[in-house]
Protein backbone atom coordinates (compact mmCIF):
# COMPACT_ATOMS: atom_id res chain seq x y z
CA UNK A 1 50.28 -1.77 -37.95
CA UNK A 2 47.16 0.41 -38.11
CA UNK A 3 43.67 -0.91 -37.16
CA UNK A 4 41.96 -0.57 -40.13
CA UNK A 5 38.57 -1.42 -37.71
CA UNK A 6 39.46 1.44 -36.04
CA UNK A 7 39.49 3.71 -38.55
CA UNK A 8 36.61 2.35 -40.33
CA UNK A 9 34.54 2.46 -37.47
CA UNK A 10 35.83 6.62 -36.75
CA UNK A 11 34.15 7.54 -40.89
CA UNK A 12 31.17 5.06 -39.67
CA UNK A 13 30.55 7.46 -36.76
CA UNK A 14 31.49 10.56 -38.39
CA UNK A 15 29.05 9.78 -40.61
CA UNK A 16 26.33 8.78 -38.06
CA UNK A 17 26.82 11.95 -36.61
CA UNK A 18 25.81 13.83 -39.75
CA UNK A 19 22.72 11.52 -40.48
CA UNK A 20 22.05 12.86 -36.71
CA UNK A 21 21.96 16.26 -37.19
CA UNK A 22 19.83 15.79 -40.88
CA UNK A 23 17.32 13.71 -38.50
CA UNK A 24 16.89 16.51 -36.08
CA UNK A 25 16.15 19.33 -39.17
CA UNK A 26 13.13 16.91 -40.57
CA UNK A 27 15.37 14.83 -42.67
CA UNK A 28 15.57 11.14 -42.31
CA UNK A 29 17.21 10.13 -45.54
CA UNK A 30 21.10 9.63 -44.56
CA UNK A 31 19.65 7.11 -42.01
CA UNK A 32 18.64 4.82 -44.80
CA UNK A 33 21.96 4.26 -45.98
CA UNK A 34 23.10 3.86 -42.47
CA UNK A 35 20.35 1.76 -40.84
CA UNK A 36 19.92 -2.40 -41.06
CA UNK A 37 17.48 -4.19 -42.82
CA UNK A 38 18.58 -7.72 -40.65
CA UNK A 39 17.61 -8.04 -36.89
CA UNK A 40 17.93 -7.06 -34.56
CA UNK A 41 17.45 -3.16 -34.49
CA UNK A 42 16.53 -1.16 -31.49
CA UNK A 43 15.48 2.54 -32.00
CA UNK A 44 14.11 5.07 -28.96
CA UNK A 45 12.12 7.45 -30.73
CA UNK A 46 11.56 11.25 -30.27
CA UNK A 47 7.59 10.42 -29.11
CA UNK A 48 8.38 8.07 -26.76
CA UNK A 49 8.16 3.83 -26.69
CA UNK A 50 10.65 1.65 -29.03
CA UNK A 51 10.76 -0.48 -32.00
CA UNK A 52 12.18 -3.72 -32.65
CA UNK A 53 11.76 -4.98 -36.23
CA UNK A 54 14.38 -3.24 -38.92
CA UNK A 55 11.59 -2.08 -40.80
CA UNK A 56 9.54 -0.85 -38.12
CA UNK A 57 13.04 0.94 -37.09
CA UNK A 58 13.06 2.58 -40.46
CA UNK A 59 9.56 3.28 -40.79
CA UNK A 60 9.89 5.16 -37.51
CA UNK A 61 12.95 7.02 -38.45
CA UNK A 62 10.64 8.59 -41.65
CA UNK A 63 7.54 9.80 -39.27
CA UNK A 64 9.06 11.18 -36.73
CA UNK A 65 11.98 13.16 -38.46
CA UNK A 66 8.84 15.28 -39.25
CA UNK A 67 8.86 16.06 -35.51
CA UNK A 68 11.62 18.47 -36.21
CA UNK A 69 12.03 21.40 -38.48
CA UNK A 70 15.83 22.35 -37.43
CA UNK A 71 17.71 21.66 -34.39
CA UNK A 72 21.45 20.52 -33.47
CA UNK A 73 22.89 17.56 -32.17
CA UNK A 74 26.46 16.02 -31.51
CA UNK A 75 28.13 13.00 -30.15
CA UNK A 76 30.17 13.15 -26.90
CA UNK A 77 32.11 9.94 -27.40
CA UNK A 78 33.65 8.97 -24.11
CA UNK A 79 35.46 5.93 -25.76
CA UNK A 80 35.66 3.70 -28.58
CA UNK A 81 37.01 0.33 -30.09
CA UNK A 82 37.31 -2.04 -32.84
CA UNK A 83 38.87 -5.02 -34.25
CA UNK A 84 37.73 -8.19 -36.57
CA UNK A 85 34.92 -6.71 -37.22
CA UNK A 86 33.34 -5.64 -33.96
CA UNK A 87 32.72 -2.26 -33.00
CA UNK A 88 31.92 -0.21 -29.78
């Protein structure tokens, strides 16, 4: 039997990957459809520091996308798992 999980959680990433590469040309937007409103959220911006708070998180995400006007990113994924409902 498949793991659904599994393949749910490949699109997820597929998909995180793209909001990735729109983040790094100036564009934030496919991170709001990807991001959590509900704590916790961690994000490491491009200027240095952190934020905590969801909506601090998102904020963030908007300003400094502006940081970039085109670049390139992809993920190297080394190894990944799911099942009932938990994701690595």
């Amino acid at each position: 039997m498949p793991n659904d999980d599994l393949e749910d959680f490949k699109q997820f990433m597929k998909q995180r990957e793209e909001a990735a590469k729109a983040y790094v040309s100036g564009d934030p937007a496919p991170l709001d459809t990807l991001s959590t409103t509900i704590a916790p959220s961690t994000f490491f911006g491009p200027r240095g520091g952190f934020k905590r708070d969801p909506g601090d998180v998102n904020t963030t995400y908007k300003s400094d996308a502006k940081s970039f006007t085109t670049g390139d990113t992809h993920f190297e994924i080394l190894h990944m798992g799911a099942s009932d409902g938990l994701a690595y």
